[in-house]
Protein backbone atom coordinates (compact mmCIF):
# COMPACT_ATOMS: atom_id res chain seq x y z
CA UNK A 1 -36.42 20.76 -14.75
CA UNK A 2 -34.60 19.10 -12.48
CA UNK A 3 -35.67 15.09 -13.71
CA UNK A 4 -34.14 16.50 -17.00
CA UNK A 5 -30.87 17.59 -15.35
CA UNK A 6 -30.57 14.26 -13.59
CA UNK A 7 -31.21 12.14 -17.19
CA UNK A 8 -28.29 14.51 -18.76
CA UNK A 9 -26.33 13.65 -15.59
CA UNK A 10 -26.48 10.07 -16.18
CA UNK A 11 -26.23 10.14 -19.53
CA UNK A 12 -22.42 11.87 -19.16
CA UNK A 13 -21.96 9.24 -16.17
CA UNK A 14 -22.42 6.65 -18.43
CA UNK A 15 -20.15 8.29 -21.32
CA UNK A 16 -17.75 8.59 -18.83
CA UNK A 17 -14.35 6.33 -19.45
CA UNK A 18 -12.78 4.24 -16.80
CA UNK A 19 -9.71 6.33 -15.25
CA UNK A 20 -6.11 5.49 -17.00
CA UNK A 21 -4.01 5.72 -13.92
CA UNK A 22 -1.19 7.33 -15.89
CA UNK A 23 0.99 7.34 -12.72
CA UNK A 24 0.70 3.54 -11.48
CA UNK A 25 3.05 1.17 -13.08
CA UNK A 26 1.48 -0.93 -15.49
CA UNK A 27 2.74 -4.39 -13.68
CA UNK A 28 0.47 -2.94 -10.51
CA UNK A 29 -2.28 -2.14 -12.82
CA UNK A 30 -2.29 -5.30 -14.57
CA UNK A 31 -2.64 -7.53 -11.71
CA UNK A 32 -6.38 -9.45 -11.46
CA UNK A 33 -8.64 -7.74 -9.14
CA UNK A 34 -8.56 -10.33 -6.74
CA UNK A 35 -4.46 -10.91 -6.19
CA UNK A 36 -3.36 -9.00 -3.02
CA UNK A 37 -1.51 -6.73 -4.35
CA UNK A 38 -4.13 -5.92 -7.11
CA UNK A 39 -4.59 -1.89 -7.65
CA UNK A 40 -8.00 -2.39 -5.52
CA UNK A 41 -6.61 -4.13 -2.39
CA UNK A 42 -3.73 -0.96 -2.39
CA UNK A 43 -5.91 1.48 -3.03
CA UNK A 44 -8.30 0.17 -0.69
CA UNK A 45 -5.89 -0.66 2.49
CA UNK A 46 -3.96 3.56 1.42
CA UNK A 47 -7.82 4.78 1.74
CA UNK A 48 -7.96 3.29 5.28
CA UNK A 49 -4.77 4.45 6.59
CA UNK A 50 -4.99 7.58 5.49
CA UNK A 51 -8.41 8.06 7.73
CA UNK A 52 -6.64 5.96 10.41
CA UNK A 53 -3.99 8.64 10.41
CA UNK A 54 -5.43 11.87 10.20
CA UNK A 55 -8.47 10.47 13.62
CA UNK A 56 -4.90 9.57 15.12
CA UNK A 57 -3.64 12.83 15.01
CA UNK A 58 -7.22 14.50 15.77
CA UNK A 59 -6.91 12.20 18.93
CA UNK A 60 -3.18 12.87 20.00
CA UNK A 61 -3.85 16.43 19.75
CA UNK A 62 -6.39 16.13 22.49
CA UNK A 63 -4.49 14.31 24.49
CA UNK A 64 -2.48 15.19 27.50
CA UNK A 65 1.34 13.62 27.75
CA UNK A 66 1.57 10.01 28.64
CA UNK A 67 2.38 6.44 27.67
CA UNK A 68 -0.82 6.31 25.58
CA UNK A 69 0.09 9.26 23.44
CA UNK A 70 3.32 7.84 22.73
CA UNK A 71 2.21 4.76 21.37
CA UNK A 72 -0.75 6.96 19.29
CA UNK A 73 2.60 8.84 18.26
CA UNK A 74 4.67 5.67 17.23
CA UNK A 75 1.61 4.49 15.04
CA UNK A 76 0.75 7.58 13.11
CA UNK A 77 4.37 7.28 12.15
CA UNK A 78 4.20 3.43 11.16
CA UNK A 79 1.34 4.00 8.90
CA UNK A 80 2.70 7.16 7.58
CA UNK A 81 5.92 4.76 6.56
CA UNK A 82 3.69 2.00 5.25
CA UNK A 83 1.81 5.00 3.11
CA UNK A 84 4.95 5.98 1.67
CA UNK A 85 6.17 2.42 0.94
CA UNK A 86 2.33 2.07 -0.50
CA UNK A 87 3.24 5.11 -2.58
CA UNK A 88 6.16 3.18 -4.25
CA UNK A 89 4.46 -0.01 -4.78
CA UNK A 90 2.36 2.23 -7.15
CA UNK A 91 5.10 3.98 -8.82
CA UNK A 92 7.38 0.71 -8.69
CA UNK A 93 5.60 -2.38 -8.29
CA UNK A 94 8.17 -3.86 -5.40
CA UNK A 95 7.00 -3.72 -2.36
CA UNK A 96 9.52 -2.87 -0.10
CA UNK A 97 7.41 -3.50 3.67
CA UNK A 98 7.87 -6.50 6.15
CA UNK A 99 4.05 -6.52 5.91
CA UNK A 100 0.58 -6.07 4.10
CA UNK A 101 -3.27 -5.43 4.39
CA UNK A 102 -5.21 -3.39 5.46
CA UNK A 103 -3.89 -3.24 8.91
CA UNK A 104 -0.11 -4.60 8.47
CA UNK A 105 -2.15 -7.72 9.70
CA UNK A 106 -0.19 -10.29 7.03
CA UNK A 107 3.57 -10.55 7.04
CA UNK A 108 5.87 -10.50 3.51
CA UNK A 109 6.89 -14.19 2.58
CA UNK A 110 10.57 -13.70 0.33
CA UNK A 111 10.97 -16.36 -2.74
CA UNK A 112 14.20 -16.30 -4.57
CA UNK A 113 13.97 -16.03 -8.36
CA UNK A 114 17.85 -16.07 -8.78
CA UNK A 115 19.61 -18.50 -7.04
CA UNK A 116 23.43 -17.59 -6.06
CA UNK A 117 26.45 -20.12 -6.87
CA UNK A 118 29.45 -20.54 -4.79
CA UNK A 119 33.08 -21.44 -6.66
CA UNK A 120 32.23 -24.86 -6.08
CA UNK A 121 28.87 -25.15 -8.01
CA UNK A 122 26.75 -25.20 -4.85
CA UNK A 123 23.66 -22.86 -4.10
CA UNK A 124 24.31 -20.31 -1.68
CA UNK A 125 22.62 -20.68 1.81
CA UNK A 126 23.50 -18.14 3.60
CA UNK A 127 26.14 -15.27 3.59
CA UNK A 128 29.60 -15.72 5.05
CA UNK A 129 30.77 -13.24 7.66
CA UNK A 130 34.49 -12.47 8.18
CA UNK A 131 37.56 -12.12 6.55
């Protein structure tokens, strides 16, 4: 009975179609699996900090008051920022964090797509203060 239940359970398995990820913009979805921003690498690097968060808080709650608490404190709310700014990656596709990975470990490198003119014809370098 039950070697029949397992063949019918791997029959629908197999039937099964790949998930349409209705709510991730289609730039993020169409990235290669192994760009760093792919779906994968996101998903992947919001699976780990939402563990990392949740033993952070099981920890902090166990903990008397102190230095260490603080800084257990200050990075439950850095990843809980980076979640959110994961969170509109996947609804966006810009990534709006200083860094990425799994761990913040890589910092964002900027490239300008649009370069800015000046009344004189030259490319902007940097922006004026004053006046």
């Amino acid at each position: 009975m039950s070697k029949e239940i397992e063949d019918k359970m791997a029959k629908v398995r197999a039937a099964k179609k790949p998930p349409a990820y209705k709510n991730i913009h289609p730039l993020v979805k169409n990235l290669p699996d192994d760009s760093t921003l792919s779906l994968k690498n996101v998903k992947d690097w919001q699976k780990h900090n939402k563990e990392r968060v949740s033993d952070l808080k099981y920890q902090i709650r166990r903990m008397d008051k102190g230095k260490d608490k603080v800084l257990l404190e200050r990075e439950v709310e850095n990843r809980t920022v980076y979640l959110a700014n994961i969170n509109t990656y996947l609804d966006t596709s810009t990534w709006c964090d200083l860094f990425y990975g799994k761990d913040q470990e890589h910092k964002t490198q900027y490239r300008t797509l649009a370069y800015a003119y000046d009344d004189e014809g030259y490319i902007k370098t940097n922006a004026s203060i004053g006046d």
